[in-house]
Protein backbone atom coordinates (compact mmCIF):
# COMPACT_ATOMS: atom_id res chain seq x y z
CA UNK A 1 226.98 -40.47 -128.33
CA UNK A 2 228.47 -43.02 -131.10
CA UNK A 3 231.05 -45.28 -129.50
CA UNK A 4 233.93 -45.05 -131.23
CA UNK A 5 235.55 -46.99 -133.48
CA UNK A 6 239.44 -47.96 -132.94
CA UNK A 7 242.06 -48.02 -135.67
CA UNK A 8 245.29 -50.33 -134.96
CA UNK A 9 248.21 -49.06 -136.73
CA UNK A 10 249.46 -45.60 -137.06
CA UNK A 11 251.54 -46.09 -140.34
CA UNK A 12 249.43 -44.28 -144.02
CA UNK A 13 246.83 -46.40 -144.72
CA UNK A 14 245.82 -46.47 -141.06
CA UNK A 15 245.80 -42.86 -140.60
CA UNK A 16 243.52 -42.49 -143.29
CA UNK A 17 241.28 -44.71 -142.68
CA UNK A 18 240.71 -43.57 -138.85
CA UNK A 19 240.22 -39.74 -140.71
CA UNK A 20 237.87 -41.12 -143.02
CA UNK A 21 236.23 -42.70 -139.93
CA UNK A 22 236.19 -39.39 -138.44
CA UNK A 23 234.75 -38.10 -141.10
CA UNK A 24 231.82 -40.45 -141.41
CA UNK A 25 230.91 -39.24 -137.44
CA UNK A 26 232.41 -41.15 -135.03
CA UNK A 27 234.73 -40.59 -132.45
CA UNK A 28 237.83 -42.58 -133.37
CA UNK A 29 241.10 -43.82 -131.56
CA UNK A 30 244.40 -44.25 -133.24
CA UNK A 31 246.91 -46.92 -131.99
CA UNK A 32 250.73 -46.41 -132.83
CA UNK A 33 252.87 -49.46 -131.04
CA UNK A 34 255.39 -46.91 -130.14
CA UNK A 35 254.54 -45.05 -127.60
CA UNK A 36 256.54 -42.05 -128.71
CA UNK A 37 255.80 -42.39 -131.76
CA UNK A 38 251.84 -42.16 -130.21
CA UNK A 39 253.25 -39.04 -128.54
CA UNK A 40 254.78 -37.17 -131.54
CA UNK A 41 251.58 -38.07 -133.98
CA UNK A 42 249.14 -36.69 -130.93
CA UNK A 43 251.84 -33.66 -130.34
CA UNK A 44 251.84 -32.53 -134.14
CA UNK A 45 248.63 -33.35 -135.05
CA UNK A 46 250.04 -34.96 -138.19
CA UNK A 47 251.88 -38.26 -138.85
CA UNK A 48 254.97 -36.71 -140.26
CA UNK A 49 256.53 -39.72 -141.21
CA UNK A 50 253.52 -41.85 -143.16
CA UNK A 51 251.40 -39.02 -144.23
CA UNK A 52 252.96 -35.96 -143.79
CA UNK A 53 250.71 -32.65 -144.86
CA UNK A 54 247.27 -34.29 -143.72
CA UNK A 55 245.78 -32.70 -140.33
CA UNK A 56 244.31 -34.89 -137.73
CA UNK A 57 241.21 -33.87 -136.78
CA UNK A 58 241.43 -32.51 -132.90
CA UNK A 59 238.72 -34.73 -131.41
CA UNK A 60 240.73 -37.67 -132.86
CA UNK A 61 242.44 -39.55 -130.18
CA UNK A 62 246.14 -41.07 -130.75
CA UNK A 63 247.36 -43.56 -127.80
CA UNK A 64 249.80 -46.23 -127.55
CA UNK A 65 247.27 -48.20 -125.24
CA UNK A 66 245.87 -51.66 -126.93
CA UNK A 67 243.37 -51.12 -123.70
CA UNK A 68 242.52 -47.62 -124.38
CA UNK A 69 242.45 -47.80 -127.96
CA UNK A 70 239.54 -50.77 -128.00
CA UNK A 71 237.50 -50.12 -124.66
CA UNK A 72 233.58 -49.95 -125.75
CA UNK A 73 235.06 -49.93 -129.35
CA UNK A 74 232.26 -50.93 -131.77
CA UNK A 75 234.56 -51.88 -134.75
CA UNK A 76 238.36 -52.22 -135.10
CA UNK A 77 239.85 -51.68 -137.82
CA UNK A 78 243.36 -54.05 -137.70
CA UNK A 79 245.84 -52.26 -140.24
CA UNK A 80 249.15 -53.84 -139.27
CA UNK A 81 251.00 -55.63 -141.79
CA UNK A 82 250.41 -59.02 -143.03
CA UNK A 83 253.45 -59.99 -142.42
CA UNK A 84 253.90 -58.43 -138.71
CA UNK A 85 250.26 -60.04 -138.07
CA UNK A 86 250.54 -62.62 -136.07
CA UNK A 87 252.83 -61.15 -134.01
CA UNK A 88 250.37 -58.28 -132.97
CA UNK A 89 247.11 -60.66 -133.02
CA UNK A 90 248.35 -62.24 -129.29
CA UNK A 91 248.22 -58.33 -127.62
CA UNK A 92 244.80 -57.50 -128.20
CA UNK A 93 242.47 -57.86 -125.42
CA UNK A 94 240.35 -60.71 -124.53
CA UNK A 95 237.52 -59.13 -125.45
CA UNK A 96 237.07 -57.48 -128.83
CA UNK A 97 234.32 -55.78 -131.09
CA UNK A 98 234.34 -57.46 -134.46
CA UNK A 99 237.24 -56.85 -136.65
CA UNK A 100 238.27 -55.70 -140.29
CA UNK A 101 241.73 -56.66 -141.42
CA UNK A 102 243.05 -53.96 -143.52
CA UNK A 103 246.24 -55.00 -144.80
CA UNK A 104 246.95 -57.05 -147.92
CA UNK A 105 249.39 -59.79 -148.54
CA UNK A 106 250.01 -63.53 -147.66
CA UNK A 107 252.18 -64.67 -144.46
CA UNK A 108 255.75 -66.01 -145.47
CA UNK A 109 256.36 -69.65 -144.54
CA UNK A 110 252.63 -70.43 -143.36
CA UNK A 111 251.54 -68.67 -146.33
CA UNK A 112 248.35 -67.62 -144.87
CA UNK A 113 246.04 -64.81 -145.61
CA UNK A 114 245.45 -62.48 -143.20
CA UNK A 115 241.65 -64.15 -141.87
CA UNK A 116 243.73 -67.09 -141.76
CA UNK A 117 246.40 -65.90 -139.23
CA UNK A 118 243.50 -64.35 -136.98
CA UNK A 119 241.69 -67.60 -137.30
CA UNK A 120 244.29 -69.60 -136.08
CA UNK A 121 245.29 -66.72 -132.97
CA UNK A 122 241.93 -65.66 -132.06
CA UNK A 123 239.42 -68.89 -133.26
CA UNK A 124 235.69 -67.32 -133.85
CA UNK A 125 236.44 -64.25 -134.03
CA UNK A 126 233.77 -62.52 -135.80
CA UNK A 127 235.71 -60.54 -138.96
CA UNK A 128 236.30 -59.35 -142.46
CA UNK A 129 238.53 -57.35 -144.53
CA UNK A 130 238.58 -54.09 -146.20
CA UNK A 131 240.06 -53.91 -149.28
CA UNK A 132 239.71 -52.38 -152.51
CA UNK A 133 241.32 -49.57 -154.89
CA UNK A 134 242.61 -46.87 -152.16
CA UNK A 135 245.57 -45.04 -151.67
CA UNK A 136 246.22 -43.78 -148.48
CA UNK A 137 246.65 -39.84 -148.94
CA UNK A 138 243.95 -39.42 -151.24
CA UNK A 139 241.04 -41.16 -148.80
CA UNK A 140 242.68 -38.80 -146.05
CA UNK A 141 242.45 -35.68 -148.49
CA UNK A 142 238.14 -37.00 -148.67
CA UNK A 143 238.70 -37.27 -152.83
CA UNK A 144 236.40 -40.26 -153.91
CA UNK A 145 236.89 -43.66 -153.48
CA UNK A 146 235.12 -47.09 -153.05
CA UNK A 147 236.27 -50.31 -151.26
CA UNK A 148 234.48 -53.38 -151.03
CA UNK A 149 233.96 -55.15 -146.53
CA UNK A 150 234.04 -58.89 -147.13
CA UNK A 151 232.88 -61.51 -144.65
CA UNK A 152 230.93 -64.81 -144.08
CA UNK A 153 228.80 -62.52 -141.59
CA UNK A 154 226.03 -60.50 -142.84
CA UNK A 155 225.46 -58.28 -140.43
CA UNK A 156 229.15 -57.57 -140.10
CA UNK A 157 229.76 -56.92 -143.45
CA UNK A 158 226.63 -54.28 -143.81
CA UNK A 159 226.80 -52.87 -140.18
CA UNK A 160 230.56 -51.80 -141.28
CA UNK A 161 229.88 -50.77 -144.61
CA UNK A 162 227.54 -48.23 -142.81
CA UNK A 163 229.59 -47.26 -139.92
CA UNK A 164 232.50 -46.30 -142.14
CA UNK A 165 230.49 -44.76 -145.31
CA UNK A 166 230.77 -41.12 -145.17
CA UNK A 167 231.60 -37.80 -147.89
CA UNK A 168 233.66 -39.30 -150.60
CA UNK A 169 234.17 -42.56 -148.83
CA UNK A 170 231.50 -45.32 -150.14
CA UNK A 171 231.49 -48.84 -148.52
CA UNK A 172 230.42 -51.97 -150.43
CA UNK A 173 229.00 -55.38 -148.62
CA UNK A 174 230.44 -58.58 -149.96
CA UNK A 175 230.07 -62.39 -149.24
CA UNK A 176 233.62 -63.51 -150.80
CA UNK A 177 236.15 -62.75 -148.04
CA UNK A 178 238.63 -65.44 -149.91
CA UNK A 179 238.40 -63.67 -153.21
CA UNK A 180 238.90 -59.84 -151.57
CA UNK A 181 242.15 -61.24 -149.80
CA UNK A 182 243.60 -63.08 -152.87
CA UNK A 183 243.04 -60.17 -155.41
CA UNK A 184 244.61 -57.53 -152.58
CA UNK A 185 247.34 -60.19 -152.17
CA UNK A 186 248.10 -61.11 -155.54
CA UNK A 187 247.72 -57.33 -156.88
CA UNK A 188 250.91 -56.26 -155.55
CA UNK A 189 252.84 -58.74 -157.17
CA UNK A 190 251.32 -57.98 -160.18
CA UNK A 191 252.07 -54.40 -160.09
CA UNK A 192 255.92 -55.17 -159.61
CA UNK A 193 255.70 -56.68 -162.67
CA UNK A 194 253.71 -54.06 -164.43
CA UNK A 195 256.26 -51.50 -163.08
CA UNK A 196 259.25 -53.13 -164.11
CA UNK A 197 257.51 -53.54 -167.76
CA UNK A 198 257.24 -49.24 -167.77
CA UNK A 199 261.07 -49.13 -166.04
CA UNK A 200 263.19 -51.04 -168.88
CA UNK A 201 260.93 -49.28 -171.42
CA UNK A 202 258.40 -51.98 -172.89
CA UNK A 203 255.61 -50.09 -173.36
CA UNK A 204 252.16 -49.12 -172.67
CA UNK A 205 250.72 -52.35 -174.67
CA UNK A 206 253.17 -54.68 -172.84
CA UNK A 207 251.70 -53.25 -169.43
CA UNK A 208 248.03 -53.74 -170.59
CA UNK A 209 248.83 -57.36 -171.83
CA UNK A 210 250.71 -58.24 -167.84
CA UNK A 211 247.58 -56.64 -166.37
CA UNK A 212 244.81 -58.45 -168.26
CA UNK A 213 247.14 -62.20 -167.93
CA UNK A 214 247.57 -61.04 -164.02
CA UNK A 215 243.83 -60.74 -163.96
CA UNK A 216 243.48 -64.02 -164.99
CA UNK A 217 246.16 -65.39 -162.28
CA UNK A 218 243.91 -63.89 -159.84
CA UNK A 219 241.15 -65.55 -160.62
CA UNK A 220 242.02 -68.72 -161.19
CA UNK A 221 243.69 -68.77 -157.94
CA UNK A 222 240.72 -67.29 -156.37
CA UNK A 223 238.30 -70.26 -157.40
CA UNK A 224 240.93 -72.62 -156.43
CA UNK A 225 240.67 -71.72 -152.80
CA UNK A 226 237.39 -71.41 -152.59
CA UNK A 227 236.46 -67.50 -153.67
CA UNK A 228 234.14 -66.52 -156.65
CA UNK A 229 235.36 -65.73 -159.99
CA UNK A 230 233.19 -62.64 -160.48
CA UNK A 231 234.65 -61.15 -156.81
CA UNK A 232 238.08 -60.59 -158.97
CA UNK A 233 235.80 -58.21 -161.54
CA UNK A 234 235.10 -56.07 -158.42
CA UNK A 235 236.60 -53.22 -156.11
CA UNK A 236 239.46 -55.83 -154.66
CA UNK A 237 240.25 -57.18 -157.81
CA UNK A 238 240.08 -55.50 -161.13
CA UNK A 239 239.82 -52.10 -159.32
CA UNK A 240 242.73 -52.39 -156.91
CA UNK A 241 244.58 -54.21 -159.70
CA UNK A 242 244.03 -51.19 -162.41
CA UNK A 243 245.02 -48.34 -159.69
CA UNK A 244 248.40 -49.99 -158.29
CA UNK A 245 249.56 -50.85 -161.69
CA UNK A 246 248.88 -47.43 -162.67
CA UNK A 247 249.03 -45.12 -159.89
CA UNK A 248 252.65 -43.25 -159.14
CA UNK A 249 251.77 -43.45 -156.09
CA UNK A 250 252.04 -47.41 -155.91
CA UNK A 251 254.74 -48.82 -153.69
CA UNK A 252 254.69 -51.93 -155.19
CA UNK A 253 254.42 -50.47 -159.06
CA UNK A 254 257.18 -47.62 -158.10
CA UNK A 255 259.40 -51.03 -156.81
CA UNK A 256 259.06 -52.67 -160.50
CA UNK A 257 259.96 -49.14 -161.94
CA UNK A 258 263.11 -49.14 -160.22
CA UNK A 259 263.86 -52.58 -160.67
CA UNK A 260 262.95 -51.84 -164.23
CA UNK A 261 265.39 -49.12 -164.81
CA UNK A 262 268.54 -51.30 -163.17
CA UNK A 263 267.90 -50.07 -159.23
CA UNK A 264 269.17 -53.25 -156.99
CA UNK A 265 265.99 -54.02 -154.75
CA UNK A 266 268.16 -53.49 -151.75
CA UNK A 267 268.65 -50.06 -152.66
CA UNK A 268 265.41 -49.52 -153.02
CA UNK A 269 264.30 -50.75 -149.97
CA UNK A 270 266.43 -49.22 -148.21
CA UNK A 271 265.06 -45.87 -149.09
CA UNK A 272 261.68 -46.41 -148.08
CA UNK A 273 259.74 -46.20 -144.93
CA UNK A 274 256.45 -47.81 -145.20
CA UNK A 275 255.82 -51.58 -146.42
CA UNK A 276 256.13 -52.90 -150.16
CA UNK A 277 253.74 -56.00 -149.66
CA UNK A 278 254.30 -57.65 -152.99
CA UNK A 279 258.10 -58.35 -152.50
CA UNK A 280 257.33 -60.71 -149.43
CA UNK A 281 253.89 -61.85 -150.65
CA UNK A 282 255.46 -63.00 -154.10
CA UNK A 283 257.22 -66.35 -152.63
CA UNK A 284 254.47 -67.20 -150.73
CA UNK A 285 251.40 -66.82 -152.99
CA UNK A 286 253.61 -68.46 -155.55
CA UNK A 287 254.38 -71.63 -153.15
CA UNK A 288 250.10 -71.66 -152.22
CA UNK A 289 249.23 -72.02 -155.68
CA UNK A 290 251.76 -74.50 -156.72
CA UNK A 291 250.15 -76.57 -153.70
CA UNK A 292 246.91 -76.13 -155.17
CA UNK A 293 247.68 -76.79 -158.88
CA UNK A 294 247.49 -73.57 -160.47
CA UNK A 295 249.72 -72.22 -162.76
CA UNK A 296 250.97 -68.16 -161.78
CA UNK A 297 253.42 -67.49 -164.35
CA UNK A 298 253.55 -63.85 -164.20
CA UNK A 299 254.34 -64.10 -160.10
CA UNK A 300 256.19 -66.62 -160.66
CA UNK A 301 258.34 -64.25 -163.02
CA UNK A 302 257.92 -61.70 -160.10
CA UNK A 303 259.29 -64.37 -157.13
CA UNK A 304 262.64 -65.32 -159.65
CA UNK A 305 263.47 -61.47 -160.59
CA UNK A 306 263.31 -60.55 -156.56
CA UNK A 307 265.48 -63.80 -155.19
CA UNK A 308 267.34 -63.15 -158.32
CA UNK A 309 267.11 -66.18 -160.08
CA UNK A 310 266.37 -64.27 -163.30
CA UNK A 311 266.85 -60.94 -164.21
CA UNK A 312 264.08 -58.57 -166.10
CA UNK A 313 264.63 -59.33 -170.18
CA UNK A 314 265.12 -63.02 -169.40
CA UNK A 315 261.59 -62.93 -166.97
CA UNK A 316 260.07 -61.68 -170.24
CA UNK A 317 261.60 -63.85 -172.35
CA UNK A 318 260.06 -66.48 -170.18
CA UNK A 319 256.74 -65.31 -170.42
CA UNK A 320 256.95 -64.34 -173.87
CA UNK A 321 258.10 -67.93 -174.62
CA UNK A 322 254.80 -70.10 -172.90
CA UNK A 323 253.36 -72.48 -175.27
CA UNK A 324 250.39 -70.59 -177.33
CA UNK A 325 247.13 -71.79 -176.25
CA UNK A 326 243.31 -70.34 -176.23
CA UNK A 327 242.84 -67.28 -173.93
């Protein structure tokens, strides 16, 4: 029998992926951190509140036990939010199966990535990260998608890329663990920005030229901390870049929409239940570069509209202002 393979973190993305890992043939265990929350996903058969209308498989085990959930695991799959990271990282057992960290976004204050948090909390831990061009409900549904497993481990990276490949669900090896995390950081800021542009009504070609520029942020932040500049032309750059600053079903875009069309971002916040990344990632990712020398202009647009220092026509005014220079 395949030993299973444990999923941390019962909110969307999590559910998915432990269906998709279902899917691909392995038993799989779901962790919630609330145990009655545990109780009412395992009851229903359904995680009403994060992805309500997708079935759980019945061999699919839900449990609120950290224990439970990773005995003779073979992978786990860590998909609590960045910025609730560190404070999860301590629980886990002593011993552990090598880990993918799932969740995109940089740490507030430390401004860390997430292989940085787990590197500092669990030292040599073998791990990677899964990121790439997914939304939650569709990779549940088994419509097609691709993400990319980054590590410095080889075996890691290709033993999980075949462990979680299955129908509809296709699994790419990579070597640039620093360029997967910034582009799934830095996307989400972007895509504010991209859906405020739509919001207050400035136009397809104004969206295109954010999204190209943001690519550019990306990468140049990417080399400057070490990743590869073709990594950002991949699944966790370009691809997750193009599909959250299109996709309606973007949390971070849908933000920038609102913001766009006069919503306060409390308001908006406050009618949501799962995570918008970007809004805390902004800050820090635009404090990391500034200590490494590079120049983010459209999240630093992003970072002044949410603490707001500047409000949306005077954020494009800014931008629109820049000294000219050679693309």
């Amino acid at each position: 029998m395949n030993k299973p393979i444990a999923v941390l973190g019962a909110g969307a993305w999590g559910t998915a992926l432990a269906i998709a890992a279902h899917r691909a043939g392995h038993p799989v265990r779901l962790w919630a951190r609330d145990p009655a929350r545990a109780e009412a996903i395992a009851a229903a058969r359904e995680n009403t509140r994060y992805l309500p209308g997708q079935p759980l498989p019945e061999e699919l085990e839900v449990t609120h036990s950290l224990d439970e959930a990773l005995d003779g695991a073979v992978l786990g799959l860590i998909v609590v939010p960045t910025q609730h990271l560190a404070e999860q990282l301590p629980h886990l057992p002593a011993k552990l199966p090598p880990l993918l960290l799932c969740a995109k976004g940089m740490e507030m204050g430390t401004r860390r990535l997430p292989l940085e948090i787990l590197e500092a909390i669990r030292p040599g831990q073998p791990a990677g990260v899964l990121s790439g061009p997914n939304f939650a409900h569709e990779v549940a549904k088994g419509l097609p998608a691709a993400a990319v497993i980054a590590s410095h481990h080889a075996a890691l990276r290709q033993e999980a890329a075949r462990l979680l490949s299955g129908p509809g669900f296709r699994l790419y090896a990579g070597d640039d663990p620093v360029g997967a995390q910034v582009g799934g950081a830095a996307k989400n800021v972007i895509a504010i920005a991209a859906g405020a542009v739509i919001g207050a009504g400035l136009g397809e070609n104004g969206r295109a030229a954010l999204v190209t520029r943001g690519l550019a942020e990306i990468a140049r932040l990417t080399v400057a901390l070490g990743g590869k500049a073709e990594t950002v032309a991949g699944l966790s750059g370009m691809g997750d870049l193009l599909l959250t600053c299109t996709g309606p079903g973007s949390r971070n875009f849908s933000l920038g929409l609102a913001l766009g069309q006069g919503k306060s971002l409390e308001d908006v916040l406050a009618s949501r239940v799962g995570v918008t990344e970007g809004v805390k990632t902004a800050p820090a990712l635009l404090a990391r570069a500034r200590a490494s020398g590079v120049e983010l202009p459209i999240v630093e647009a992003v970072a002044a509209v949410l603490d707001g220092a500047h409000d949306i026509p005077s954020a494009v005014e800014s931008l629109l202002g820049r000294p000219l220079r050679h693309e």
